[in-house]
Protein backbone atom coordinates (compact mmCIF):
# COMPACT_ATOMS: atom_id res chain seq x y z
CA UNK A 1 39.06 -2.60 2.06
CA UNK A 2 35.33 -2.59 3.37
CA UNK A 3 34.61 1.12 4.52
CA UNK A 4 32.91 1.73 7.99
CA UNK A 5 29.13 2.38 8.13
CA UNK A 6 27.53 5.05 10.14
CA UNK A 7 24.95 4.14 11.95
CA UNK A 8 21.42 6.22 11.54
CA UNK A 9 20.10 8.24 14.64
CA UNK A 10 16.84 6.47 15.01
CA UNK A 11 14.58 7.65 17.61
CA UNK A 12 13.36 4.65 19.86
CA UNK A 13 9.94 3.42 19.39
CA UNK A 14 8.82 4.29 23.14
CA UNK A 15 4.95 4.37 23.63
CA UNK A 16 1.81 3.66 21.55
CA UNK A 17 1.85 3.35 17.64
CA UNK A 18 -1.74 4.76 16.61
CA UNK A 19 -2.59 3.15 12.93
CA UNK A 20 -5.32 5.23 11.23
CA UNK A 21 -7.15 3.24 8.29
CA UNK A 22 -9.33 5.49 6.21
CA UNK A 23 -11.23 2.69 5.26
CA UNK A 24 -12.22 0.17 7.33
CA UNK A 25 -13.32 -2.40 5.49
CA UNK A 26 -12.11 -6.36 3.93
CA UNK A 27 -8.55 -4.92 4.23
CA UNK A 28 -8.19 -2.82 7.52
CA UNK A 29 -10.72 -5.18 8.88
CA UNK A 30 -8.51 -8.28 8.36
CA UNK A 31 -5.44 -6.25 8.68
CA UNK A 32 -6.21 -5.73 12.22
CA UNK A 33 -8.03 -9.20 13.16
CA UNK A 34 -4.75 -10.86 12.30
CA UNK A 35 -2.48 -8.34 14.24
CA UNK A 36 -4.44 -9.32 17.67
CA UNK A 37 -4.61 -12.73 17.02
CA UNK A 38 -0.80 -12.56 16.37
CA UNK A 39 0.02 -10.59 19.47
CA UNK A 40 -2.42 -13.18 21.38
CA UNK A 41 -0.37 -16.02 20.16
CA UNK A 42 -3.49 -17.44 17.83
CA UNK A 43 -1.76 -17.03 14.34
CA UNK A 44 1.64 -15.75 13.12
CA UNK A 45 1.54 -12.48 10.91
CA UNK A 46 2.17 -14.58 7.89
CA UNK A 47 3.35 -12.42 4.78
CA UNK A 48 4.98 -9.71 7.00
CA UNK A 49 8.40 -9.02 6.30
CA UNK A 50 8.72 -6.81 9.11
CA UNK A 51 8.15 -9.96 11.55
CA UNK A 52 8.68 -13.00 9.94
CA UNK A 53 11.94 -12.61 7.63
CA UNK A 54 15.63 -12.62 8.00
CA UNK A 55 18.30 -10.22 7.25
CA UNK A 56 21.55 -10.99 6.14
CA UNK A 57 24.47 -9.09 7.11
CA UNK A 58 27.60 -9.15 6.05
CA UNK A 59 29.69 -12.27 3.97
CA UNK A 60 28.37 -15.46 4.03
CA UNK A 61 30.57 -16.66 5.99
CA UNK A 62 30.36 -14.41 9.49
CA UNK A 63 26.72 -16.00 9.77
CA UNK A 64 24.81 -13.41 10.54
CA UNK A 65 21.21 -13.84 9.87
CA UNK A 66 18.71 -11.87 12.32
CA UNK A 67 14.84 -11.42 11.87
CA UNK A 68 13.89 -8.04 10.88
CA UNK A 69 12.10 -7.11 13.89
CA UNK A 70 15.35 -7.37 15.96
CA UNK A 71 17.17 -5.34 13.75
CA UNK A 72 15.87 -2.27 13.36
CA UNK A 73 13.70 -0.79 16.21
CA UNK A 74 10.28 -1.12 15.15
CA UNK A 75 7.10 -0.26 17.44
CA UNK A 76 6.05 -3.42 18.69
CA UNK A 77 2.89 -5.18 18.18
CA UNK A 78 1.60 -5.46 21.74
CA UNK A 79 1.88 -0.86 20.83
CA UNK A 80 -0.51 -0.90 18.39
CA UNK A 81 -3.57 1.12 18.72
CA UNK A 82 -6.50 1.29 15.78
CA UNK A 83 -8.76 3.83 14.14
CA UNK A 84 -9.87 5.38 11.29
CA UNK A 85 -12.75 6.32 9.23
CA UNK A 86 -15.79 4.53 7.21
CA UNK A 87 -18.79 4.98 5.54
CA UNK A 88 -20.33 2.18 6.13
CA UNK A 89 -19.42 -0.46 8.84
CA UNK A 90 -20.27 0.81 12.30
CA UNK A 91 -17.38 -1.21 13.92
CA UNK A 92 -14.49 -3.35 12.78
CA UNK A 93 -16.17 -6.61 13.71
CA UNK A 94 -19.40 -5.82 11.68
CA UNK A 95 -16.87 -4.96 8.63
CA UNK A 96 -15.23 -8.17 8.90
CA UNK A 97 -18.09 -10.04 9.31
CA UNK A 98 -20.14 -8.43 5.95
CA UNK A 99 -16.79 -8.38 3.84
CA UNK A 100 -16.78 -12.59 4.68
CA UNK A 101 -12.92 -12.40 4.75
CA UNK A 102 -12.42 -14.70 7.76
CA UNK A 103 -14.02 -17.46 9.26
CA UNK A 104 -16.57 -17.57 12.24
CA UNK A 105 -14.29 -19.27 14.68
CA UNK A 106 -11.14 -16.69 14.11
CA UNK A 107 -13.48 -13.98 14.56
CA UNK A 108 -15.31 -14.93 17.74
CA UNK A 109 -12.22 -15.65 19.45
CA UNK A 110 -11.31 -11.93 19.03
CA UNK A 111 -14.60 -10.31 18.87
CA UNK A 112 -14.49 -7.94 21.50
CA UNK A 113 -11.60 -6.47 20.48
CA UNK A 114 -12.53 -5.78 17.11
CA UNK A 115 -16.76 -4.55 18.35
CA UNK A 116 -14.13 -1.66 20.30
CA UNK A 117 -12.88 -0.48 17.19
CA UNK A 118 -15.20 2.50 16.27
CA UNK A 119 -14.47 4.29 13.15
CA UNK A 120 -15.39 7.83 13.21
CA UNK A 121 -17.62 9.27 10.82
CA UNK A 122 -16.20 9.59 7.18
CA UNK A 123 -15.34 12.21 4.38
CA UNK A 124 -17.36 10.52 1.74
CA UNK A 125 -17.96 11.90 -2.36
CA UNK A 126 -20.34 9.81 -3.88
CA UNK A 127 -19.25 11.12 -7.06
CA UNK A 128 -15.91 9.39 -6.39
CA UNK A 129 -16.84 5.86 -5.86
CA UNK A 130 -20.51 5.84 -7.30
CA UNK A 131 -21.54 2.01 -6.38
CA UNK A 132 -21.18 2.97 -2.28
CA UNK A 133 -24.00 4.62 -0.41
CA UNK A 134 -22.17 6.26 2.81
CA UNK A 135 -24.45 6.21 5.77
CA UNK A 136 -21.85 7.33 8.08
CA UNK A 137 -20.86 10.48 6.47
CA UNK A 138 -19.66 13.91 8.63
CA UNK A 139 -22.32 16.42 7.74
CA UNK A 140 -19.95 18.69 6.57
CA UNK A 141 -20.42 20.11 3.00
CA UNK A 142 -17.28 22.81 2.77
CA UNK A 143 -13.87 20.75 1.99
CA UNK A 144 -12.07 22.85 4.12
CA UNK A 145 -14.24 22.45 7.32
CA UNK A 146 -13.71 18.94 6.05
CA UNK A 147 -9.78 18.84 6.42
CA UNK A 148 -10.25 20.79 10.08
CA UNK A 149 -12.60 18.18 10.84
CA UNK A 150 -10.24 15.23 9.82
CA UNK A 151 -7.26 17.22 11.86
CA UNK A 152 -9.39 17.57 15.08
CA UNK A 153 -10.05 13.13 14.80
CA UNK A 154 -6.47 12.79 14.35
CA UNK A 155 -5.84 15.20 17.37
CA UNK A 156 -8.59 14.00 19.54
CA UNK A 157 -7.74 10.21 18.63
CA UNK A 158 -3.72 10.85 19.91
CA UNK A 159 -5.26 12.13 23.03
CA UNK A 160 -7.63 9.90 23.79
CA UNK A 161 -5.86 6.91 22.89
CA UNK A 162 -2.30 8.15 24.51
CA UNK A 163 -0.26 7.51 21.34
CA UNK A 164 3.17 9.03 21.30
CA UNK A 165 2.83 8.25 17.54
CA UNK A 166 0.62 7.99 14.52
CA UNK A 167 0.85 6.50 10.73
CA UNK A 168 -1.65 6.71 8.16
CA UNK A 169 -2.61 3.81 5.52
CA UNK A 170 -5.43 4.47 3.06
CA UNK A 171 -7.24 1.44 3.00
CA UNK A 172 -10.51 2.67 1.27
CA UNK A 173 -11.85 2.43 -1.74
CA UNK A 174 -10.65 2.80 -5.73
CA UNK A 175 -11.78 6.57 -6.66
CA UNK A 176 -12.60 7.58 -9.98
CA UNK A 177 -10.13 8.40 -12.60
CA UNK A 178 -8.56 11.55 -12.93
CA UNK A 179 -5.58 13.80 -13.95
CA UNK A 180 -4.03 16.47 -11.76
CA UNK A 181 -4.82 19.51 -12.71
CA UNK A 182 -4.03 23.26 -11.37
CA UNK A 183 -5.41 23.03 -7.85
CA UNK A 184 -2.91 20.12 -7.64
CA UNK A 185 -0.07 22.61 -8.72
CA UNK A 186 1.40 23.93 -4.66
CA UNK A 187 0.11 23.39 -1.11
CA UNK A 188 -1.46 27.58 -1.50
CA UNK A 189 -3.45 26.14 -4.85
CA UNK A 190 -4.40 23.18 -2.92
CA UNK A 191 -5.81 24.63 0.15
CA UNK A 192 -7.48 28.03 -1.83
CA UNK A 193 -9.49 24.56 -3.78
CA UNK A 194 -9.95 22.80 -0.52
CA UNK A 195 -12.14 26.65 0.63
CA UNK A 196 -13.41 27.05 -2.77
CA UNK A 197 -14.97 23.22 -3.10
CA UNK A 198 -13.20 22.40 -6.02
CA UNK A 199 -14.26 18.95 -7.97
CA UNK A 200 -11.17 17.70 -8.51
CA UNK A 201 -9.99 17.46 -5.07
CA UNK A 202 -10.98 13.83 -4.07
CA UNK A 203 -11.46 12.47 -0.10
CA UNK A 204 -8.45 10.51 -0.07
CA UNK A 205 -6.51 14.08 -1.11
CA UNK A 206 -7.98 15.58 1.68
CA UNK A 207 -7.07 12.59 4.23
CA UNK A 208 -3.87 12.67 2.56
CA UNK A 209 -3.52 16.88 3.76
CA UNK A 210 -5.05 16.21 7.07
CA UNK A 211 -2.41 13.43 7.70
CA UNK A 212 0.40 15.89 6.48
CA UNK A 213 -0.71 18.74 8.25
CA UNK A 214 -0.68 16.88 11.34
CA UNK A 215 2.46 15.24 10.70
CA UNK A 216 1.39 11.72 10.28
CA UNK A 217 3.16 9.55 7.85
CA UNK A 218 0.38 8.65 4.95
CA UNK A 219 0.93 5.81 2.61
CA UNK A 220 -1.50 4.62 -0.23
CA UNK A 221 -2.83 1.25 -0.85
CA UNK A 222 -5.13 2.62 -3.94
CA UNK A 223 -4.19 3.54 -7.33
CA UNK A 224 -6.23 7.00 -6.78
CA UNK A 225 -4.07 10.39 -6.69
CA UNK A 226 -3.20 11.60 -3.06
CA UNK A 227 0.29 12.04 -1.77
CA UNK A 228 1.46 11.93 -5.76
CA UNK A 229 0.41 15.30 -6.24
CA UNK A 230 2.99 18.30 -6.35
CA UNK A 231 1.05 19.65 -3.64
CA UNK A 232 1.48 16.76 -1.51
CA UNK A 233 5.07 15.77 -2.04
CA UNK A 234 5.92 19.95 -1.34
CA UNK A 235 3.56 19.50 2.31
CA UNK A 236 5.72 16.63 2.93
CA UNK A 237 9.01 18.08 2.49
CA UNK A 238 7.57 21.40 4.15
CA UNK A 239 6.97 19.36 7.34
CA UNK A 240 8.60 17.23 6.86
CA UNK A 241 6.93 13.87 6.91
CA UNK A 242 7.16 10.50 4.86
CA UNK A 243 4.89 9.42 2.25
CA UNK A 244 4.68 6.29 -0.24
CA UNK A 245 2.48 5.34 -2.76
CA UNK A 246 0.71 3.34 -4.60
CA UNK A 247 -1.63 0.89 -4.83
CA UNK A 248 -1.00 -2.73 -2.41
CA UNK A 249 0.52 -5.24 -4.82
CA UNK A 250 -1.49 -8.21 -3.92
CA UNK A 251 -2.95 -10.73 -6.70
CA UNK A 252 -2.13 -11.05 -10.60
CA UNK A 253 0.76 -7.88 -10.50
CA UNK A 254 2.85 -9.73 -7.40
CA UNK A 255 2.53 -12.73 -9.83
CA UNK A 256 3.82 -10.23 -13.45
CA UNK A 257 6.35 -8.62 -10.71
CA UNK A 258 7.59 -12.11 -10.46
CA UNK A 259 7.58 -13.43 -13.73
CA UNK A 260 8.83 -10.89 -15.68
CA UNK A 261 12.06 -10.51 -14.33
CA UNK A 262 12.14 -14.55 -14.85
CA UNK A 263 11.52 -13.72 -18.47
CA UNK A 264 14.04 -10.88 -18.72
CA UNK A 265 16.68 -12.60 -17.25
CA UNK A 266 16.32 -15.19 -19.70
CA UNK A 267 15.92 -13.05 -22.26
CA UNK A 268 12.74 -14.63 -23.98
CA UNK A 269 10.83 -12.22 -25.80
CA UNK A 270 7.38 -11.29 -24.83
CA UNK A 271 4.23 -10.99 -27.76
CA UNK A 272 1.35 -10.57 -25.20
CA UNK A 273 0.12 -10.88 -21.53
CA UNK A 274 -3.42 -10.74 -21.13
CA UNK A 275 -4.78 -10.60 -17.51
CA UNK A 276 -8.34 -11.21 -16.23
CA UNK A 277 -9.52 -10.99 -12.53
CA UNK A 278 -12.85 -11.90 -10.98
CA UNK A 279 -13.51 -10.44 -7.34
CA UNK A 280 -16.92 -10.11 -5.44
CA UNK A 281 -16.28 -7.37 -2.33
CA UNK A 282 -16.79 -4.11 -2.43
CA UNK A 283 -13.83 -3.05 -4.38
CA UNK A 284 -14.76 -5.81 -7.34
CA UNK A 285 -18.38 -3.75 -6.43
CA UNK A 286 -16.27 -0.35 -6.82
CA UNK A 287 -13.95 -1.09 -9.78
CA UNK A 288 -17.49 -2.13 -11.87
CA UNK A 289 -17.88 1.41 -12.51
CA UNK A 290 -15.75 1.89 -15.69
CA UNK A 291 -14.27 5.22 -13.97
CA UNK A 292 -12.57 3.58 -11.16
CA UNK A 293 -11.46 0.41 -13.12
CA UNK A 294 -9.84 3.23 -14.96
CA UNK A 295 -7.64 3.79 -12.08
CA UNK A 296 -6.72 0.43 -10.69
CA UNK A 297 -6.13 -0.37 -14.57
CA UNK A 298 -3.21 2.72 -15.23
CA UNK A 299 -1.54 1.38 -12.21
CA UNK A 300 -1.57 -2.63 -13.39
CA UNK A 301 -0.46 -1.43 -16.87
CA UNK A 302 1.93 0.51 -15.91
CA UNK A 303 4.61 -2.82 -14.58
CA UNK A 304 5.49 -4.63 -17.45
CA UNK A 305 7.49 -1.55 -19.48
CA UNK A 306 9.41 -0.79 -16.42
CA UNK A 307 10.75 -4.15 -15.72
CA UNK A 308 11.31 -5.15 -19.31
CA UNK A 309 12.86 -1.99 -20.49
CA UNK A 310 10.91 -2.14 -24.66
CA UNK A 311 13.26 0.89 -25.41
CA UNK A 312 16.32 -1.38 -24.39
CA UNK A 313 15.48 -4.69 -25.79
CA UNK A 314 12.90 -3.84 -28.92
CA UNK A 315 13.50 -6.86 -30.46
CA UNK A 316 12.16 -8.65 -27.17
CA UNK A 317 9.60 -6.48 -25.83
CA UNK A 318 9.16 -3.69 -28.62
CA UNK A 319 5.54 -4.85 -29.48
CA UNK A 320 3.84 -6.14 -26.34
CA UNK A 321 -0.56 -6.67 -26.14
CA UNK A 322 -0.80 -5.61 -22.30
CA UNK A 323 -4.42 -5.88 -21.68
CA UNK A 324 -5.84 -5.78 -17.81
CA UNK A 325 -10.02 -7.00 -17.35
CA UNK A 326 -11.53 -6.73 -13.82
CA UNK A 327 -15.21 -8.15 -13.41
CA UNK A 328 -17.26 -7.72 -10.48
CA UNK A 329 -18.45 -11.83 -9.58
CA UNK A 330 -19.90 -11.24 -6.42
CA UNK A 331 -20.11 -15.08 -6.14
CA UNK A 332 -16.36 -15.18 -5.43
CA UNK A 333 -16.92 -12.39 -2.68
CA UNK A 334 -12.94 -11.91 -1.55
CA UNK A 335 -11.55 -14.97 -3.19
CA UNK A 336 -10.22 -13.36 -5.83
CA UNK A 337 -9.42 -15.58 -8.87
CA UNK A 338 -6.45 -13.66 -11.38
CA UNK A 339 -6.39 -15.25 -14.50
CA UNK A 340 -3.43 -14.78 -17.44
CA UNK A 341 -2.22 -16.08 -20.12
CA UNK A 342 1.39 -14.88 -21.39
CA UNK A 343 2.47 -15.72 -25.20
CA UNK A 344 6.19 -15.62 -24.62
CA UNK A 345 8.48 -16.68 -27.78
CA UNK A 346 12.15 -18.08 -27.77
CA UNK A 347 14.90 -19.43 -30.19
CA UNK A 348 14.42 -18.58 -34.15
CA UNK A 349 10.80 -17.08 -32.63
CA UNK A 350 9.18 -19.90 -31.47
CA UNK A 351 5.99 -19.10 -29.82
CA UNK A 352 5.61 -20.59 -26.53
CA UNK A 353 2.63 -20.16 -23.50
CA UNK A 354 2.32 -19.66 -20.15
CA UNK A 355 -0.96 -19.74 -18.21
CA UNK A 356 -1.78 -18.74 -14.73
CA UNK A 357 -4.51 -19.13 -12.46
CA UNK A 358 -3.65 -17.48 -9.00
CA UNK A 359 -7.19 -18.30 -6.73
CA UNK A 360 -5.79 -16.23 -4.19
CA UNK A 361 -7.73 -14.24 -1.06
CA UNK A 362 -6.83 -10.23 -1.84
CA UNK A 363 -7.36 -9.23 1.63
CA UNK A 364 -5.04 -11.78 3.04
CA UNK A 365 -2.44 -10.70 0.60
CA UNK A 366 -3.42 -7.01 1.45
CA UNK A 367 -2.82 -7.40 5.21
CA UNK A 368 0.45 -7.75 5.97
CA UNK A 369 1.24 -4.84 3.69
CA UNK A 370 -0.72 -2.72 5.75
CA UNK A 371 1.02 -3.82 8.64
CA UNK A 372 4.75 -3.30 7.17
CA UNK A 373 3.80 0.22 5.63
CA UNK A 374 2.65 0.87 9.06
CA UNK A 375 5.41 0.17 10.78
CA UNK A 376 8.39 0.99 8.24
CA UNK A 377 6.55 4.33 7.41
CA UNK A 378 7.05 5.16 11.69
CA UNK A 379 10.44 3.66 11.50
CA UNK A 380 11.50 6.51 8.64
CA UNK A 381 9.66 9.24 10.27
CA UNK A 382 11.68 8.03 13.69
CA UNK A 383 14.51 7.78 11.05
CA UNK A 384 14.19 11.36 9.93
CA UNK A 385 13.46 10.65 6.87
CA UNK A 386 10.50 12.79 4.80
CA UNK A 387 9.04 12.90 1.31
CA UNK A 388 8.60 10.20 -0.61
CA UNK A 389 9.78 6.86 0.48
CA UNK A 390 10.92 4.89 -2.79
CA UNK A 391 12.32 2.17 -0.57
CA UNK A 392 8.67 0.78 -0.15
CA UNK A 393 8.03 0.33 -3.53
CA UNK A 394 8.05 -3.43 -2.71
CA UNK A 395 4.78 -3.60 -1.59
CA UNK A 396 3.07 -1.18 -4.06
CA UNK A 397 1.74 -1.88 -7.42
CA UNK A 398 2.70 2.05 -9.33
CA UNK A 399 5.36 2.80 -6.89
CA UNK A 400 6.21 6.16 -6.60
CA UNK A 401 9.13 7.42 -7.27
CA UNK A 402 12.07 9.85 -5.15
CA UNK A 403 13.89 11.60 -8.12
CA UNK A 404 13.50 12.03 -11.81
CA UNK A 405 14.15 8.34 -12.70
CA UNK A 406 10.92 5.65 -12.80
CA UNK A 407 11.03 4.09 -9.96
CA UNK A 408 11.79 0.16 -9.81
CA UNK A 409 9.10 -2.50 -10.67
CA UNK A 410 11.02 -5.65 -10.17
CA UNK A 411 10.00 -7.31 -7.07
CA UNK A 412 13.45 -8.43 -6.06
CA UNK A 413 15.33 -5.15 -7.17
CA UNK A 414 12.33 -3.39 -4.89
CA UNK A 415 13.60 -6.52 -2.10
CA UNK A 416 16.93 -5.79 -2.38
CA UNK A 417 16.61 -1.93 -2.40
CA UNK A 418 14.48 -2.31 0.88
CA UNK A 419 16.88 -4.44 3.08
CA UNK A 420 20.07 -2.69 1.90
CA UNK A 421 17.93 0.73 3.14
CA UNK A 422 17.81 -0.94 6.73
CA UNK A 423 21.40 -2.14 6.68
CA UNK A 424 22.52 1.27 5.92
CA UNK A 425 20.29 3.17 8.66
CA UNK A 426 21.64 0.61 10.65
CA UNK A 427 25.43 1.10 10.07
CA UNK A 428 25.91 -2.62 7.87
CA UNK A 429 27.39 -2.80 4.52
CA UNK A 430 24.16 -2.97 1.78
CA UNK A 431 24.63 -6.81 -0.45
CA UNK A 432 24.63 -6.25 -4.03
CA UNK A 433 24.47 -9.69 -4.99
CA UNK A 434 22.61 -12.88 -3.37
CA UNK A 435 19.42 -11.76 -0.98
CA UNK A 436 19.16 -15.26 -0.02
CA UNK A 437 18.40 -15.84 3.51
């Protein structure tokens, strides 16, 4: 006997969504040129989940199938307003037009829409992401006064935009490497740091507290600490407000976060995977500094132990060569080229190879992330839900996790995991065996 679902209380998605990009660059630039061109009828938002894919419900048999978009109550696209914060570009057409993402003719037939977009003035640490020069930078030395400040644009962009609603997706830049350390510790250690200037509390940290303290739902597209901080996930709870994290899974770990489970269900054994990128934008620009490659490289190694389980299967994937390489091209510009080559072995130990060569565009791949964070992250906070959001962990390279256990690497575990959380808000039984459809 099937028992009855309950549905979740969902608060409707009445008014304007406000979508805050610190960061306004290849990714939030692109991000939004594709969401007006989709709600003009010029392109579909290809790669969204949240608008172009199915959900099944139910057997087989009963035949029920919707889209996404008409099952849950998501804030419609026609809702969206933009914003955020930058350093550099002076509008969101000027930022899509130096990062070279998209071509002439999809730009100009949106142009005014995106020469509106005005980021505001950023909170920008050299020291962070040393290969960036910020020109537009608030003057504002004191961290503190630089938390108020970020509060007051949140506040003042609600008002003058007439939101009913805001989200937060950090779109910037890879910061330098770093542990947490005591500041990190409680919200009281974080804030007495944020007053006393202290150097290991990074920008994104502090757009991360500004977000929280104006309960706005913050979600991380870097590998840089922010909302995986004790601090953080405590302000969340406190006011209760979602937060997910990290890093958009794009390029050559989509690729390992399909193959490895292809591998593992197989069981072939696994001797090495060595990955190369190339990338010319200003995160290829960013990541040359061996500080921040540091960072995006902890959050690429970090997939392949999780979904193979070494500790399980020694025999298999005891002694793996992992090794990540990013070099800055700028030839190549966005066109990211991702590069492995995987020495696998089977039967008796027979060495085998697979080689990849994924030419893919990493702000295309990046873009519809943005958007589904954007508008799952509102649906949980409309959902009631706060703290960390493991359920997102699809679209995040080192997702972060609810509990005590690592969270889930496998891209279609993370699927699976993400639909059945909608069918249960939503009162349906969750499908533990075929996604298909």
């Amino acid at each position: 006997m099937i028992a009855c679902m309950t549905a979740r209380e969902i608060a409707p998605a009445t008014g304007r969504l406000g979508v805050l990009t610190p960061g306004m660059g290849a990714v939030a630039s692109t991000f939004i040129a594709g969401v007006i061109a989709a709600r003009q009828g010029l392109k579909p938002p290809i790669g969204s989940i949240s608008q172009m894919a199915h959900i099944r419900l139910g057997t087989r048999d009963e035949n029920r199938n919707p889209m996404i978009r008409e099952f849950v109550p998501l804030a419609e696209l026609d809702d969206l307003v933009f914003g955020g914060w930058d350093p550099i570009s002076s509008n969101a057409l000027e930022a899509a037009r130096t990062s070279g993402v998209l071509e002439n003719d999809d730009l100009n037939a949106i142009s005014s829409e995106l020469e509106a977009i005005v980021p505001m003035e950023a909170v920008f640490d050299q020291r962070w992401v040393s290969k960036l020069d910020g020109v537009r930078v608030k003057p504002i030395a004191n961290k503190w006064e630089q938390a108020l400040a970020l509060i007051d644009d949140i506040a003042r962009f609600k008002r003058d935009n007439e939101c009913d609603r805001l989200v937060m997706v950090w779109c910037g830049s890879t910061e330098a490497y770093h542990e947490p350390s005591a500041v990190h510790a409680s919200v009281a250690t974080f804030e007495q740091g944020l007053k006393d200037d202290d150097p290991n509390i990074s920008p994104s940290q502090i757009y991360a507290y500004a977000a929280l303290q104006s309960d706005v739902p913050f979600a991380n597209g870097a590998p840089n600490l922010s909302v995986d901080l004790d601090c953080m996930i405590e302000l969340a709870k406190a006011r209760r407000v979602p937060i997910a994290g990290k890093d958009f899974k794009t390029g050559q770990t989509m690729m390992k976060t399909l193959l490895a489970p292809g591998l593992k269900a197989r069981m072939l054994g696994l001797r090495g995977w060595y990955s190369t990128n190339i990338l010319g934008n200003r995160d290829g620009e960013v990541l040359d500094d061996p500080e921040n490659f540091k960072s995006k490289e902890v959050s690429k190694l970090g997939v392949l132990d999780t979904i193979l389980q070494p500790e399980t299967y020694p025999d298999l994937y005891g002694e793996i060569d992992h090794v990540v390489r990013i070099n800055y091209y700028p030839p190549r510009g966005d066109n990211k080229e991702g590069w492995d080559n995987i020495d696998i072995f089977g039967w008796l130990g027979y060495p085998m190879q697979i080689k990849v060569d994924f030419l893919c565009r990493d702000s295309i791949l990046a873009a519809p992330i943005v958007l589904d964070l954007a508008l799952f992250m509102d649906l949980a906070a409309r959902a009631g839900e706060s703290g960390v959001q493991e359920w997102l962990s699809f679209y995040l390279k080192a997702p972060q996790a609810a509990g005590e256990q690592a969270a889930e690497h496998d891209l279609f575990i993370q699927q699976t995991k993400l639909k059945n959380t909608l069918r249960e808000w939503m009162g349906e039984q969750p499908v533990t065996h075929s996604e298909a459809g």
